[in-house]
Protein backbone atom coordinates (compact mmCIF):
# COMPACT_ATOMS: atom_id res chain seq x y z
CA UNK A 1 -15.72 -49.35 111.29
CA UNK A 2 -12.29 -48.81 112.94
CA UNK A 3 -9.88 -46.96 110.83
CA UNK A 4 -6.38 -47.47 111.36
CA UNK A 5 -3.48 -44.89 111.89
CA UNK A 6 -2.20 -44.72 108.32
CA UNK A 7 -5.49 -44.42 107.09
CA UNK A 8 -6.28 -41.74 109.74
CA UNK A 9 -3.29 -40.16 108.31
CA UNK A 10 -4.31 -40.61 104.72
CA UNK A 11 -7.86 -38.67 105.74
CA UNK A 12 -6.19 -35.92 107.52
CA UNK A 13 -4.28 -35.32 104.41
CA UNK A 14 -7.18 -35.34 102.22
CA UNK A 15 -9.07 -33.18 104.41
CA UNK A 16 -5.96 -30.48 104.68
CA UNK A 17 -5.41 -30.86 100.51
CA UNK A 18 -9.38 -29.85 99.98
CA UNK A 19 -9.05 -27.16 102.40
CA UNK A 20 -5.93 -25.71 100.76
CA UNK A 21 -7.39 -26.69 97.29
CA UNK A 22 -10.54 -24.22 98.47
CA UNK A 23 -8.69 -21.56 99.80
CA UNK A 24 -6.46 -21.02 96.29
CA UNK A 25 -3.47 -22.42 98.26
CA UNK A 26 -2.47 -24.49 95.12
CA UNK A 27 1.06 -25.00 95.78
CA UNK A 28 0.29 -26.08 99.50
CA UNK A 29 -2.88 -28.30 98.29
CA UNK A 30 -0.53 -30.32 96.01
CA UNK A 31 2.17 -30.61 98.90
CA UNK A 32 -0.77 -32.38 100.97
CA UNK A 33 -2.35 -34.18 98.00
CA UNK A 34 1.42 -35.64 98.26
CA UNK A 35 1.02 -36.86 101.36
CA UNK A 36 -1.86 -38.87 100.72
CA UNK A 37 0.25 -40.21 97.58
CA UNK A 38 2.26 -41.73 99.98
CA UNK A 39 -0.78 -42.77 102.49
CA UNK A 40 -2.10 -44.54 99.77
CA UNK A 41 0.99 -46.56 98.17
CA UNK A 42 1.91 -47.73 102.06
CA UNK A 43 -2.10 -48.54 102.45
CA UNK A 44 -2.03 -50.04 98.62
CA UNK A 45 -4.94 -48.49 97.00
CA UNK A 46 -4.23 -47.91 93.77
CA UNK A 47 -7.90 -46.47 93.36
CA UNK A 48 -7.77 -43.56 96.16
CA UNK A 49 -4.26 -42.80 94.63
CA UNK A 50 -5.83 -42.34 90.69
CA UNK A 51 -8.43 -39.63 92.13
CA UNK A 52 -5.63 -38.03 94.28
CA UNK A 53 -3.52 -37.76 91.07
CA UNK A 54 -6.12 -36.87 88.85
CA UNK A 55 -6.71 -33.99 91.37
CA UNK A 56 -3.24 -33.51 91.21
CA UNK A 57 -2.82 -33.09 87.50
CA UNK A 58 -6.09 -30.80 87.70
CA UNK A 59 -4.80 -28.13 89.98
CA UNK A 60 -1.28 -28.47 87.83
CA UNK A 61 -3.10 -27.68 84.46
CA UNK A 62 -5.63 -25.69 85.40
CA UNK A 63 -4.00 -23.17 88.21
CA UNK A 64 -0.62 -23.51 88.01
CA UNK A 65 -0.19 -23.81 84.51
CA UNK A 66 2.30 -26.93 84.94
CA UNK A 67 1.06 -28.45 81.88
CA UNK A 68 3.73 -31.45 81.69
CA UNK A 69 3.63 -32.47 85.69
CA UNK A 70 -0.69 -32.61 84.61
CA UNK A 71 -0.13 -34.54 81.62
CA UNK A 72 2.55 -37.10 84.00
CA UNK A 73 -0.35 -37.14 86.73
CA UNK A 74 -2.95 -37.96 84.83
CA UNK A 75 -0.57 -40.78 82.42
CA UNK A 76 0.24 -42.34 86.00
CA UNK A 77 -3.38 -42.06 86.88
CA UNK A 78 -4.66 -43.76 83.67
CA UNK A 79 -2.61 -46.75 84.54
CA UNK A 80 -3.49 -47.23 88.28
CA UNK A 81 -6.94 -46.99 87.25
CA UNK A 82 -6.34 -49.66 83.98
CA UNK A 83 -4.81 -51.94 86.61
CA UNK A 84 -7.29 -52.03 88.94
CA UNK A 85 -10.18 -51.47 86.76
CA UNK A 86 -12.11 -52.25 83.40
CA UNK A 87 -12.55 -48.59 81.78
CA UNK A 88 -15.81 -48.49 79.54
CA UNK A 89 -14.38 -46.92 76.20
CA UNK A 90 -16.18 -43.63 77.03
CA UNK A 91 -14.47 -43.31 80.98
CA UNK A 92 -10.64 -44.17 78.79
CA UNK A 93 -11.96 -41.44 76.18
CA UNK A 94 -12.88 -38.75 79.18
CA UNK A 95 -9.39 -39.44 80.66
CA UNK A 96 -7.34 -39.13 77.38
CA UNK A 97 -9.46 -36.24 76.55
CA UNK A 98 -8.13 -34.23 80.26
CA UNK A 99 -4.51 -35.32 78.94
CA UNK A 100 -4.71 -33.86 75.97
CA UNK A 101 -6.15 -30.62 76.78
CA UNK A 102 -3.33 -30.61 79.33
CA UNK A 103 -0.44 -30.83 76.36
């Protein structure tokens, strides 16, 4: 399957944000986790852009200590995902669990 550029560019990002996201680069992994926030709103996939800002709110609450930019990823998150998707009670409970252990 042929990809095309912004999706390219959307991969690239990903790639760089899990490579920064391994090395402990936190601050540089959510810079490129950023970029594929904006990959994925010009590509409209609201699904791809959940994960990257549950990721997001992960490496806010759980490295950087950022506790209210984690509990704003992971609110945003929550709704993409309620858009696009019918959460089982126990997937909405896992998520509002992660948000409140955030707070």
């Amino acid at each position: 399957k042929k990809i095309d550029d912004k999706e390219a560019l959307y991969r690239a990002s990903l790639d760089m944000a899990h490579c920064c996201d391994e090395a402990r680069k936190f601050q540089l992994a959510i810079e490129c986790y950023s970029s594929c926030l904006q990959e994925t709103n010009e590509l409209e996939d609201d699904m791809n852009a959940a994960l990257v800002m549950k990721r997001m709110g992960e490496i806010h609450m759980n490295e950087l200590k950022n506790y209210r930019d984690a509990t704003t990823l992971f609110l945003d998150a929550l709704e993409l995902l309620r858009a696009e998707t019918e959460l089982d009670e126990t997937e909405e409970k896992a998520i509002v669990s992660l948000i409140f252990q955030s707070g």
